[in-house]
Protein backbone atom coordinates (compact mmCIF):
# COMPACT_ATOMS: atom_id res chain seq x y z
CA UNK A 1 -17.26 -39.77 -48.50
CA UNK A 2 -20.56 -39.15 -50.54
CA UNK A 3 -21.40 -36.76 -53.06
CA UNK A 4 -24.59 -34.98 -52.93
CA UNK A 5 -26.25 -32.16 -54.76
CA UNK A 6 -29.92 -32.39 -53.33
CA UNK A 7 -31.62 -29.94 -51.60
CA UNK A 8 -30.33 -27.26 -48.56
CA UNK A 9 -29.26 -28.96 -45.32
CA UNK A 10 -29.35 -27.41 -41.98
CA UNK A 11 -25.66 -28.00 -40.44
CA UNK A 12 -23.29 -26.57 -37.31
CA UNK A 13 -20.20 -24.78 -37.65
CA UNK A 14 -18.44 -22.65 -35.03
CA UNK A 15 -16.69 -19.22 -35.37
CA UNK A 16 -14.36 -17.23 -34.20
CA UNK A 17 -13.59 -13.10 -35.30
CA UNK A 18 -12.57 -14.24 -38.42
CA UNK A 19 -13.32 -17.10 -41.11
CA UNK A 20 -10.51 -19.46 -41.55
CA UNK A 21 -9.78 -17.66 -44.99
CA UNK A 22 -9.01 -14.09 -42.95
CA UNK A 23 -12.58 -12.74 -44.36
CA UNK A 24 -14.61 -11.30 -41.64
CA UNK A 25 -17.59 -13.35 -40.55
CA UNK A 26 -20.81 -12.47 -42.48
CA UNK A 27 -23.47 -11.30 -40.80
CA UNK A 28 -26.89 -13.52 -40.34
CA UNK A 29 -28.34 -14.16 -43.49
CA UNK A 30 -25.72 -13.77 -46.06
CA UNK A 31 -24.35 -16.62 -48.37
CA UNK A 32 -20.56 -17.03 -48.68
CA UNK A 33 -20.16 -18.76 -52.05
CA UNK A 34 -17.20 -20.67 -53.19
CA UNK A 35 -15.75 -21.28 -56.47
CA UNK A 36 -13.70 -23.95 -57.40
CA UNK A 37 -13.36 -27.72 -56.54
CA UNK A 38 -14.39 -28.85 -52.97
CA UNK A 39 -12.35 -30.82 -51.05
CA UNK A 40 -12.87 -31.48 -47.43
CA UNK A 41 -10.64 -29.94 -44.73
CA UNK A 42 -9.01 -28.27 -47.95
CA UNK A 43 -11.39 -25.69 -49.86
CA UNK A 44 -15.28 -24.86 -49.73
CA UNK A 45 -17.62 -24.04 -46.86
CA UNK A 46 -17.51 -26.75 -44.57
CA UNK A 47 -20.02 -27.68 -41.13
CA UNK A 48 -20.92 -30.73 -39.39
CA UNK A 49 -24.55 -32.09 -39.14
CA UNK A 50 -24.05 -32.98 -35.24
CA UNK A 51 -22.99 -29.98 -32.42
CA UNK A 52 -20.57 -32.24 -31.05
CA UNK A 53 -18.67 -33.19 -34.50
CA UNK A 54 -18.71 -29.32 -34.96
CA UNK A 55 -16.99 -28.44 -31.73
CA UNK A 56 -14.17 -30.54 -32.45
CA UNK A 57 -13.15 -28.10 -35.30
CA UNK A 58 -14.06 -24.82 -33.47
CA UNK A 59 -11.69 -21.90 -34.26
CA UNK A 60 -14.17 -20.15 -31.35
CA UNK A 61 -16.63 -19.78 -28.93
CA UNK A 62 -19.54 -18.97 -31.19
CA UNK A 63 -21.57 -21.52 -32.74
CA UNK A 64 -24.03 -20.94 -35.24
CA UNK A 65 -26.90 -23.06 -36.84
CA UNK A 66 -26.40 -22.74 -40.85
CA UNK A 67 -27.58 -23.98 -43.91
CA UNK A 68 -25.22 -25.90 -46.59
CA UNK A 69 -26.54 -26.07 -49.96
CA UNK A 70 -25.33 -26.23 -53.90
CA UNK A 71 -22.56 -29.19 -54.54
CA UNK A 72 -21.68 -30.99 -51.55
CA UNK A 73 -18.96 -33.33 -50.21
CA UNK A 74 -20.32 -35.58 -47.09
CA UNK A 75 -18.06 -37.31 -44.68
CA UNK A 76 -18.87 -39.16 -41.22
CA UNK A 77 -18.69 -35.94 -39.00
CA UNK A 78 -17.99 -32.80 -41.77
CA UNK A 79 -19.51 -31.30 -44.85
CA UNK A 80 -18.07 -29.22 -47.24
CA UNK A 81 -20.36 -27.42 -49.83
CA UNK A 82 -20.50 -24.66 -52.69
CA UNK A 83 -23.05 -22.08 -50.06
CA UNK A 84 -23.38 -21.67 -46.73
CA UNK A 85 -25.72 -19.26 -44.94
CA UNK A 86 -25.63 -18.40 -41.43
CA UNK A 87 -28.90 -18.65 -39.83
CA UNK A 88 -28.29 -17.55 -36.51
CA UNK A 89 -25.43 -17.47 -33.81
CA UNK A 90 -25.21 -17.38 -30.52
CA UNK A 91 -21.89 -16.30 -28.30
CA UNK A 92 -21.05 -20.30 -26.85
CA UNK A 93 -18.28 -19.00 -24.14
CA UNK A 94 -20.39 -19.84 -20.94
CA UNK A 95 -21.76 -23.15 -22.22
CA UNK A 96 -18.66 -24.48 -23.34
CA UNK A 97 -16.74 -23.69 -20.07
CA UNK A 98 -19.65 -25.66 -18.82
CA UNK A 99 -19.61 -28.55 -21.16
CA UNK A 100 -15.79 -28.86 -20.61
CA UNK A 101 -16.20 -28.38 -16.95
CA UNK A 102 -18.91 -31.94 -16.90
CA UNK A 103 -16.57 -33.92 -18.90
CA UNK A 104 -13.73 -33.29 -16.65
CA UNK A 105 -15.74 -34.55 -14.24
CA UNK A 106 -17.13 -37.35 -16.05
CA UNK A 107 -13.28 -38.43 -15.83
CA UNK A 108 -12.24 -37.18 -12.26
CA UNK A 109 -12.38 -40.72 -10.94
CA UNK A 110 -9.65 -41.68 -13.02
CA UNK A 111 -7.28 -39.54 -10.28
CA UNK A 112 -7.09 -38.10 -7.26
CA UNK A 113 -7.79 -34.12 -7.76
CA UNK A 114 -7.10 -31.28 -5.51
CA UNK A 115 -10.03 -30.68 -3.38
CA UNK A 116 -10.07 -27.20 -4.58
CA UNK A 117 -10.30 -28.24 -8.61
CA UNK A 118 -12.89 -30.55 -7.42
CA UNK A 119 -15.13 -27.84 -6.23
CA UNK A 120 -14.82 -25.39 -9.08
CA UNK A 121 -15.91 -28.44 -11.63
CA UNK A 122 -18.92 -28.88 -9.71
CA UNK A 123 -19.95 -25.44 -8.40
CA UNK A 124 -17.90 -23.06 -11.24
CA UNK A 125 -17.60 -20.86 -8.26
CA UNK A 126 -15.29 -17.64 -9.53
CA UNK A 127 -13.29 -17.12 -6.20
CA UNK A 128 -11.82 -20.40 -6.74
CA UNK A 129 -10.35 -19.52 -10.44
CA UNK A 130 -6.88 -18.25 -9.68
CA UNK A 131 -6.29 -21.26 -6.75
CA UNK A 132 -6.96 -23.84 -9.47
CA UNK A 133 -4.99 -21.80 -11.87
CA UNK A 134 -1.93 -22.28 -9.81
CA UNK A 135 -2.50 -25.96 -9.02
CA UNK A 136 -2.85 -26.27 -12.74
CA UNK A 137 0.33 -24.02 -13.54
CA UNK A 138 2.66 -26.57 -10.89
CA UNK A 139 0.81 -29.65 -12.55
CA UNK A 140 2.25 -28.54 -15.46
CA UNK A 141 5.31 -27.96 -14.35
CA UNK A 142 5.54 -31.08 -13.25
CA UNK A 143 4.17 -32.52 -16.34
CA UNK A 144 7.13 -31.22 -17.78
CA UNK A 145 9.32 -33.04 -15.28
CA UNK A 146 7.60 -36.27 -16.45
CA UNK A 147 4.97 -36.72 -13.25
CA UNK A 148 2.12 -36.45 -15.16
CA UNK A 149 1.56 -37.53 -18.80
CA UNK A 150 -0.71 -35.04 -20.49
CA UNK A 151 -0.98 -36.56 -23.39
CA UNK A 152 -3.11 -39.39 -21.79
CA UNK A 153 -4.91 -36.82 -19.46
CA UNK A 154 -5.71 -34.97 -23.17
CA UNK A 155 -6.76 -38.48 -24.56
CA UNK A 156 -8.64 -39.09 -21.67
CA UNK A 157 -10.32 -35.60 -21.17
CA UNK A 158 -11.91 -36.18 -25.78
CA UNK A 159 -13.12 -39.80 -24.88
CA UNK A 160 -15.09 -38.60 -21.91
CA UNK A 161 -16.33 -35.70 -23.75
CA UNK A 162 -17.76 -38.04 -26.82
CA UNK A 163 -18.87 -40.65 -24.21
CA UNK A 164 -20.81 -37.81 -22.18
CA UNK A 165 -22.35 -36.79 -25.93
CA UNK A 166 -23.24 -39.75 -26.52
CA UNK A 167 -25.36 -40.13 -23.81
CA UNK A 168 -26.70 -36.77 -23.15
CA UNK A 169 -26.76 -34.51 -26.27
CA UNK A 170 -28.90 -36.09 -28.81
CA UNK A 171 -28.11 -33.22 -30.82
């Protein structure tokens, strides 16, 4: 962890209704300030200089770019600083389903999927939604009886998803 107190940086941190604190979210353009010590994952006004560290800490579906600036704590994926200013936002839902949708699929050779799960990954096709929701409902069911170990599948599913950043979000 570094300490820096240079100039602004330009950062990504997602949102959902509400700020972690229970404050509403401010609209574009206003600084939140904090007061007090900084400590990261603890207190101050935190964001991650890469999209992908960001999303890993997403309360919600709407990322926005922002600027970080006064007394700041830097770690390998997270900042926390004294200000942050929202810059601009933009409702995520749609690209997210999408991003999660290519890194399943970045891991489906790893099993044998229902045809129909198969072809909503690749085609996102609506009519398909409830089927796979059922095959997913009895696959956890029996995941609960011990045939299938989420917790690897979970495991699995975050590896893929860094591996697929890795190689096509330079972001």
């Amino acid at each position: 962890m570094t300490k820096d107190t240079r100039s602004a940086i330009l950062a990504w941190h997602f949102v959902g209704n509400r700020l972690r604190d229970g404050r509403l979210v401010p609209p574009d353009g206003v600084t939140l300030e904090h007061d007090g010590p900084l400590a990261l994952c603890q207190t101050g006004l935190h964001a991650s200089r890469r999209l992908i560290d960001a999303l890993q800490y997403a309360p919600g579906n709407t990322i926005c770019r922002v600027r970080l600036s006064g007394q700041r704590l830097n770690a390998r994926d997270k900042m926390v600083a004294a200000r942050r200013t929202i810059l601009w936002r933009i409702d995520a839902a749609d690209m997210l389903a999408k991003f999660a949708r290519l890194c399943a699929l970045d891991v489906i050779h790893l099993w044998t999927p229902p045809p129909t799960l198969r072809e909503w990954l690749e085609t996102s096709n609506p009519r398909l939604r409830a089927r796979v929701q059922a095959v997913a409902e009895r696959r956890a069911m029996n995941a609960a009886a011990g045939e299938v170990d989420a917790w690897d599948a979970s495991r699995a599913a975050k590896y893929a998803a860094w591996a697929a950043a890795a190689r096509r979000v330079p972001i």
